[in-house]
Protein backbone atom coordinates (compact mmCIF):
# COMPACT_ATOMS: atom_id res chain seq x y z
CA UNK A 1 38.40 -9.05 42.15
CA UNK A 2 34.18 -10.16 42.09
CA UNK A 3 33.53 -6.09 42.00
CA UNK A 4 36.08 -5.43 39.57
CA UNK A 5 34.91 -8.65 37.09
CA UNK A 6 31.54 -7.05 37.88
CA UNK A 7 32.32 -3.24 36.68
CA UNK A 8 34.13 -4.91 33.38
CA UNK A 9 30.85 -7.07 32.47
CA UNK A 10 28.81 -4.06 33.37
CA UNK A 11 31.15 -2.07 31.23
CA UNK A 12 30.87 -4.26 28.21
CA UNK A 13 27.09 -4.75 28.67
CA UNK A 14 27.27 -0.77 28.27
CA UNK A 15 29.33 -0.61 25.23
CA UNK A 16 27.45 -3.49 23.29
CA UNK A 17 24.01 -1.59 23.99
CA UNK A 18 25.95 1.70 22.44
CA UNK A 19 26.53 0.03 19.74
CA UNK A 20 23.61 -2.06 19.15
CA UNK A 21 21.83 1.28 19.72
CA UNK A 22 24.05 2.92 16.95
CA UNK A 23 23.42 -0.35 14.49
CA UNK A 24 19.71 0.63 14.97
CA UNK A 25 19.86 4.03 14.16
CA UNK A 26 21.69 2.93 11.23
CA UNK A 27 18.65 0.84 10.36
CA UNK A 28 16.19 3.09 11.24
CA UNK A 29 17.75 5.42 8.90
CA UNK A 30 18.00 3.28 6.11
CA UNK A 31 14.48 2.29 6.58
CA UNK A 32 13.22 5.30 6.72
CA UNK A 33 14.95 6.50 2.84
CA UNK A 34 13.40 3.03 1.96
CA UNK A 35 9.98 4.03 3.42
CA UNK A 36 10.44 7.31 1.42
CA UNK A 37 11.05 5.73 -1.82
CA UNK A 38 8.11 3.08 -1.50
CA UNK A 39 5.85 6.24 -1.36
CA UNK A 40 6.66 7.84 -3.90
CA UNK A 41 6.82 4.62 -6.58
CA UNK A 42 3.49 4.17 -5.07
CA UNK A 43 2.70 8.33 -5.48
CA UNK A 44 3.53 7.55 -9.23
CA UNK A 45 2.29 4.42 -9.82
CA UNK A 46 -0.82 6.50 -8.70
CA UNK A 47 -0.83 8.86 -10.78
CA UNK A 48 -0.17 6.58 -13.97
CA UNK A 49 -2.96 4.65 -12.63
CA UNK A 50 -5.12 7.43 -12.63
CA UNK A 51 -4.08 8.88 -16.49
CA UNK A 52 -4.82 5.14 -17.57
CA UNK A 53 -8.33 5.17 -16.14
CA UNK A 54 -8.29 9.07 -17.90
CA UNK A 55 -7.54 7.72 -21.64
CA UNK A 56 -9.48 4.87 -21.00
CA UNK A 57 -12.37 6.77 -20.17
CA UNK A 58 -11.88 9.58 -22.87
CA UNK A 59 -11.80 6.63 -25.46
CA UNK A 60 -15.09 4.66 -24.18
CA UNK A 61 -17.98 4.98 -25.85
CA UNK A 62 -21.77 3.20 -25.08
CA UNK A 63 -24.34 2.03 -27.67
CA UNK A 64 -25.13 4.94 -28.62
CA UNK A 65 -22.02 6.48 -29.33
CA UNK A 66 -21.73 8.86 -26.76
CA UNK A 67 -18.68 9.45 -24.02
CA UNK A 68 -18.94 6.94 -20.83
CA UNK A 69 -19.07 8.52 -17.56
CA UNK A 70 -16.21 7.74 -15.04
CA UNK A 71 -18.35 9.18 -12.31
CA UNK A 72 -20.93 6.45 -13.23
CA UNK A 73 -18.86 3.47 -13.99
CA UNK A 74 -15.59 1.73 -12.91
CA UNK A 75 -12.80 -0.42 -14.46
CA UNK A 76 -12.77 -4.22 -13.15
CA UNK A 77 -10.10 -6.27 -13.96
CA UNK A 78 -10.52 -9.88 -12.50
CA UNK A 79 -8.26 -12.43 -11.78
CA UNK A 80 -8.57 -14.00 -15.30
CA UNK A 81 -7.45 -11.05 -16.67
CA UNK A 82 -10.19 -10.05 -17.97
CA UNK A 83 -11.12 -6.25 -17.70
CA UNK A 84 -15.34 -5.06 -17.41
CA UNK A 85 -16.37 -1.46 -17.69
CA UNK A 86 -19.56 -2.25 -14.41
CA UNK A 87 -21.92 0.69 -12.73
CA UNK A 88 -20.86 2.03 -9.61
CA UNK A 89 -24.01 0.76 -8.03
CA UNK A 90 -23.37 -2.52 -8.67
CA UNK A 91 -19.58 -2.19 -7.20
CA UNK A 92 -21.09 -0.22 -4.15
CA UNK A 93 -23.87 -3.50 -3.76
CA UNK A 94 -21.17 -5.82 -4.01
CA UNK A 95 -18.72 -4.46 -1.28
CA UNK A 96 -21.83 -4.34 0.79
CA UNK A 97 -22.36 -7.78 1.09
CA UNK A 98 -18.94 -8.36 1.11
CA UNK A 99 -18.64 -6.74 4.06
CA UNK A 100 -22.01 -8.25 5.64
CA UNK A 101 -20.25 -12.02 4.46
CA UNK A 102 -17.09 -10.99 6.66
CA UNK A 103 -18.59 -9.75 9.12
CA UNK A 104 -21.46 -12.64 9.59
CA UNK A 105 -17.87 -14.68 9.45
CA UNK A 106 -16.29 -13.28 12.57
């Protein structure tokens, strides 16, 4: 009677790992349609991103009149909302000691 109470337990261990194992495959599929859709909202958020910062560009102009160059300047938006047309060079300084603040930090 123990080794048959034993088989049956074993038994049902068996079948709730089958199906916990079928429950996660479930899941795993699910996640992974999920996964797919996050990329490509993100793919197209992206890309609008990237025509915004296009028009923007196109429509900038400096004192003198002429076009502003997106390979020389960047769009910063802070936390106010506010938005700043800044030199790379600065940006590029900035992250720098960003970086060395963090790092001087750990």
């Amino acid at each position: 009677v123990a080794a048959q109470n034993c088989r049956k337990r074993k038994l049902n261990a068996i079948l709730n790992l089958e199906e916990d194992i079928c429950n996660l495959q479930t899941q795993k599929e699910s996640l992974k349609k999920e996964h797919s859709q996050c990329s490509r909202s993100i793919s197209r958020m992206k890309q609008k991103l990237n025509n915004l910062y296009r028009v923007i560009f196109s429509r900038l102009r400096d004192d003198q009149g002429r076009p502003v160059n997106p390979c020389q300047y960047v769009i910063h938006c802070s936390s106010d909302g506010s938005v700043f047309i800044i030199p790379k060079c600065l940006v590029k300084s900035e992250q720098k000691q960003d970086n060395e603040k963090e790092q001087k930090q750990k």
